[in-house]
Protein backbone atom coordinates (compact mmCIF):
# COMPACT_ATOMS: atom_id res chain seq x y z
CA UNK A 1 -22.46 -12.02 31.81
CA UNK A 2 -19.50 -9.40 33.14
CA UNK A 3 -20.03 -7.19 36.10
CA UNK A 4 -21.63 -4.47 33.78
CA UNK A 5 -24.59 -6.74 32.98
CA UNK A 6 -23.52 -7.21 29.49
CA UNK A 7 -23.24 -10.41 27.68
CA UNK A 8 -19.85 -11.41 26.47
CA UNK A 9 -19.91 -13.58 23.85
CA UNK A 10 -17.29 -15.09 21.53
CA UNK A 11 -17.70 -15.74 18.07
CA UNK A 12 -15.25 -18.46 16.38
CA UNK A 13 -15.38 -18.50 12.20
CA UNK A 14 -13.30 -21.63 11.67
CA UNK A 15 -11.58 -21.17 8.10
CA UNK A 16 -9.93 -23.76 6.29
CA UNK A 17 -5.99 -23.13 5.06
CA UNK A 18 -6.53 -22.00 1.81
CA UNK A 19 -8.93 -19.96 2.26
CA UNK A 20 -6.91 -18.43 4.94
CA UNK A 21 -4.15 -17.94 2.18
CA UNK A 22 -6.43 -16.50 -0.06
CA UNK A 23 -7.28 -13.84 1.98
CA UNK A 24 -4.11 -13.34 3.42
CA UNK A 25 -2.72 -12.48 -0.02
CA UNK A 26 -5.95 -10.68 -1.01
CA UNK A 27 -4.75 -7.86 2.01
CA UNK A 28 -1.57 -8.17 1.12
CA UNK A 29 -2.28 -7.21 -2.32
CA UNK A 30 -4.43 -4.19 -1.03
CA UNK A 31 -1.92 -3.32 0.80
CA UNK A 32 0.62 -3.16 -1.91
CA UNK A 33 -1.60 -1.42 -4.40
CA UNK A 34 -2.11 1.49 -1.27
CA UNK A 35 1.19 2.00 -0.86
CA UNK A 36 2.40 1.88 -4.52
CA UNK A 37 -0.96 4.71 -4.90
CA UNK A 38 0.87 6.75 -2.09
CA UNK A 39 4.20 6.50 -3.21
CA UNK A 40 3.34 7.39 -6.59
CA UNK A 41 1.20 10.24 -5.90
CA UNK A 42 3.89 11.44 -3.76
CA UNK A 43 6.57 11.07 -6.61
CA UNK A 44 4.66 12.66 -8.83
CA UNK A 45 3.72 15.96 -7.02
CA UNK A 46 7.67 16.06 -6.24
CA UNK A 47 8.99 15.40 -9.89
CA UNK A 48 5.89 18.53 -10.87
CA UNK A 49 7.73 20.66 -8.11
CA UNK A 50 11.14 20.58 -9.38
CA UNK A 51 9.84 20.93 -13.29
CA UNK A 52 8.17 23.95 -11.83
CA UNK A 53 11.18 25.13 -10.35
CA UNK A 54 13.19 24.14 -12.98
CA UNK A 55 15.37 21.67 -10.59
CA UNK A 56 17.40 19.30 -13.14
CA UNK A 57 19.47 17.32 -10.66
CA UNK A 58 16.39 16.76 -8.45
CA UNK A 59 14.28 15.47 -11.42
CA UNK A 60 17.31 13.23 -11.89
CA UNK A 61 17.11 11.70 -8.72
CA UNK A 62 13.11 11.75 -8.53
CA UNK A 63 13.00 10.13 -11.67
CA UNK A 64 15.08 7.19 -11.30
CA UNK A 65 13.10 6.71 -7.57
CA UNK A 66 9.87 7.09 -9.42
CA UNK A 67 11.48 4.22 -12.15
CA UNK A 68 12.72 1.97 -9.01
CA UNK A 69 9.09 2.13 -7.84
CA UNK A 70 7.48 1.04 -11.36
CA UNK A 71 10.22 -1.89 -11.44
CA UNK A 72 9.12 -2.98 -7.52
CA UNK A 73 5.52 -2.46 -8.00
CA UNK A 74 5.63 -3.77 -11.36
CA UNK A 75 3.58 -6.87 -10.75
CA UNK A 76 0.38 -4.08 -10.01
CA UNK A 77 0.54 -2.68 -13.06
């Protein structure tokens, strides 16, 4: 027990390798697919802006970000 009274306690899961693998690249892969969501999102409400505001050069550049991030994230999709 610690000063407060409380019981500490420690809890150990043992785990082999591969299953620490697995879920290593199970989060990793939630990760990805959370970022690619954001970054697409984000791309997307950009490239609407500039067809809004009729913005030629910026949907140039937006678009070939937007196609770098299809080509990165590819492996999501």
């Amino acid at each position: 027990m610690n000063q407060n009274g409380q019981k500490n306690e420690l809890l150990i899961i043992t785990s082999t390798n591969s299953e620490s693998t697995m879920y290593e690249k199970e989060a990793e892969l939630v990760i990805n697919q959370s970022l690619f969501s954001f970054k697409q999102t984000k791309l997307m409400e950009q490239i609407d802006h500039t067809l809004v505001n009729r913005d030629e050069v910026l949907f140039m550049e937006l678009s070939k970000k937007y196609s770098m991030l299809l080509s990165q994230y590819n492996y999501l999709l």
